[in-house]
Protein backbone atom coordinates (compact mmCIF):
# COMPACT_ATOMS: atom_id res chain seq x y z
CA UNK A 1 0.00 0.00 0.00
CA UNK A 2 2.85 2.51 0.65
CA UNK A 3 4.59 1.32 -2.39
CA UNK A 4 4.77 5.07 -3.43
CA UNK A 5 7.02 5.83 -0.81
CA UNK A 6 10.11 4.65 -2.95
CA UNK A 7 9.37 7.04 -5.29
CA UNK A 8 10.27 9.71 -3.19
CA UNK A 9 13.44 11.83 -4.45
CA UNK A 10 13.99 9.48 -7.51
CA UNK A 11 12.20 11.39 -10.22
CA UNK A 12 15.13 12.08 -11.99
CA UNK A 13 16.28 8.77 -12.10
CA UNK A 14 12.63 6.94 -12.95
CA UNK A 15 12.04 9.59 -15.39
CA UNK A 16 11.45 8.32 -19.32
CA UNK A 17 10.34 12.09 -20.75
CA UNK A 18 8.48 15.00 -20.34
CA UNK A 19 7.44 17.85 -22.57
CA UNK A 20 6.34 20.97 -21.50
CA UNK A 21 5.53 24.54 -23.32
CA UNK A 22 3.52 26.85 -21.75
CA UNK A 23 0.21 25.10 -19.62
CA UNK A 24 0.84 21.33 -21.24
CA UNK A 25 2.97 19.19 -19.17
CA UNK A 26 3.37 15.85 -20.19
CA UNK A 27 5.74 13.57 -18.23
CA UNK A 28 6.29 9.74 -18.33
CA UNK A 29 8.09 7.81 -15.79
CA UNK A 30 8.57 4.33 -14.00
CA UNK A 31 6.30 3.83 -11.06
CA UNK A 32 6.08 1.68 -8.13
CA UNK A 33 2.43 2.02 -7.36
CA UNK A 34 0.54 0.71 -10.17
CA UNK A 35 -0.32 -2.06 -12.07
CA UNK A 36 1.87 -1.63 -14.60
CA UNK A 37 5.48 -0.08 -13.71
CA UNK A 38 5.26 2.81 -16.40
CA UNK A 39 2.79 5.64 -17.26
CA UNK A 40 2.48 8.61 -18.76
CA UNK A 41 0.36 12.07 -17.34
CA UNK A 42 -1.05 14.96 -18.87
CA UNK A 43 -1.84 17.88 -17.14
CA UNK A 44 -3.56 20.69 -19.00
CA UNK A 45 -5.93 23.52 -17.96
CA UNK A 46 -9.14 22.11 -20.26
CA UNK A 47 -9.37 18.36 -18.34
CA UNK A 48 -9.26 17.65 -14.78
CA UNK A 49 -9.85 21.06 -13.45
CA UNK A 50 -5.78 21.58 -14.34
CA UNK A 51 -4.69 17.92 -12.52
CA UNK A 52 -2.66 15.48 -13.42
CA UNK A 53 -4.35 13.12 -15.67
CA UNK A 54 -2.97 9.68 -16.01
CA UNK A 55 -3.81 8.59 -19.51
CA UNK A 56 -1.63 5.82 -20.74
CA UNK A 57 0.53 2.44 -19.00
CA UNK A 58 2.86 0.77 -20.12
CA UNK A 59 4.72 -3.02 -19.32
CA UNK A 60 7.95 -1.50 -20.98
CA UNK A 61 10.59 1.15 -20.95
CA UNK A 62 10.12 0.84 -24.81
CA UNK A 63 6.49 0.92 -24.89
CA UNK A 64 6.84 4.19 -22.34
CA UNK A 65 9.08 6.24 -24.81
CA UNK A 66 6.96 5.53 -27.77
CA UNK A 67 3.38 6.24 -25.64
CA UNK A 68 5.08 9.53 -24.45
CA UNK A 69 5.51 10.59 -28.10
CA UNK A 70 2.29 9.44 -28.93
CA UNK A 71 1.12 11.58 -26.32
CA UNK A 72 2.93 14.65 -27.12
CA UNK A 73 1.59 14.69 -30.73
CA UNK A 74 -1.76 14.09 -29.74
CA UNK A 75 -1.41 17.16 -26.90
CA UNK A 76 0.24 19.60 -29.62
CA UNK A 77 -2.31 19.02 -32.29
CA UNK A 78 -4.35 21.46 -33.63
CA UNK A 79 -7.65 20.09 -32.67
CA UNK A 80 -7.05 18.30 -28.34
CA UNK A 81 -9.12 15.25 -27.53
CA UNK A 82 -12.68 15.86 -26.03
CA UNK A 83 -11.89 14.50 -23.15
CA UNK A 84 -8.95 12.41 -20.96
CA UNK A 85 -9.71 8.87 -19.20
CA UNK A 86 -7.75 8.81 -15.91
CA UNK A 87 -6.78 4.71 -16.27
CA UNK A 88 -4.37 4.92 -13.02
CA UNK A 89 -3.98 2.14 -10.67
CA UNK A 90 -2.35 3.48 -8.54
CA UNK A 91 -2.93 2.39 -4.72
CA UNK A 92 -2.11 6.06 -3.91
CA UNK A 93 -4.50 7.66 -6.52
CA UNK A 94 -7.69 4.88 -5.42
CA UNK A 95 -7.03 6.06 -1.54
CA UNK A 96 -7.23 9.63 -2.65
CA UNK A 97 -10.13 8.76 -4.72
CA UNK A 98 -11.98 7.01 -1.70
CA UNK A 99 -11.41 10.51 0.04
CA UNK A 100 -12.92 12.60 -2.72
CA UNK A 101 -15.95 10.54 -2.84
CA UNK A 102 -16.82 10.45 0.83
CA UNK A 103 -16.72 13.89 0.76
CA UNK A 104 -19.90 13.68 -2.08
């Protein structure tokens, strides 16, 4: 459950990419909280109220660099998705979940 705790300090070392110009931040990194052990998160003013969106995993370091790109030329086109499908696992993100909802 506290899994996330190794990630503390090691960013820079668990880090795959990240892209960011102006509001759009996209980052993709190894994680130790989640299903799979790589994802990649968006963050942009028009989805999530400005949070963090996780929108992709990945099993692979390989499959991580190429889902980052992906992700960066579907964030820079001219016309942005509709919307962005938070697909986290992470034990971390479902506990803050449970919060959010008992507050409903």
């Amino acid at each position: 459950m506290f899994d996330f705790l190794s990630m503390v300090g090691t960013y820079s070392a668990r880090k795959i990419d990240t892209y960011e110009v102006g509001k759009l931040f996209i980052d993709t990194c190894l994680v130790t909280d989640s299903d799979q052990p790589y994802e990649t998160a968006v963050e942009h003013p028009k989805y999530n109220n400005g949070d963090m969106v996780i929108v992709e995993m990945y099993n692979t370091k390989e499959a991580a660099r190429k889902g980052h790109k992906r992700w960066v030329k579907k964030m820079t086109a001219k016309e942005l998705p509709e919307s962005l499908k938070d697909v986290s696992t992470s034990t971390t993100g479902k506990l803050c979940r449970m919060f959010e909802e008992d507050k409903l």
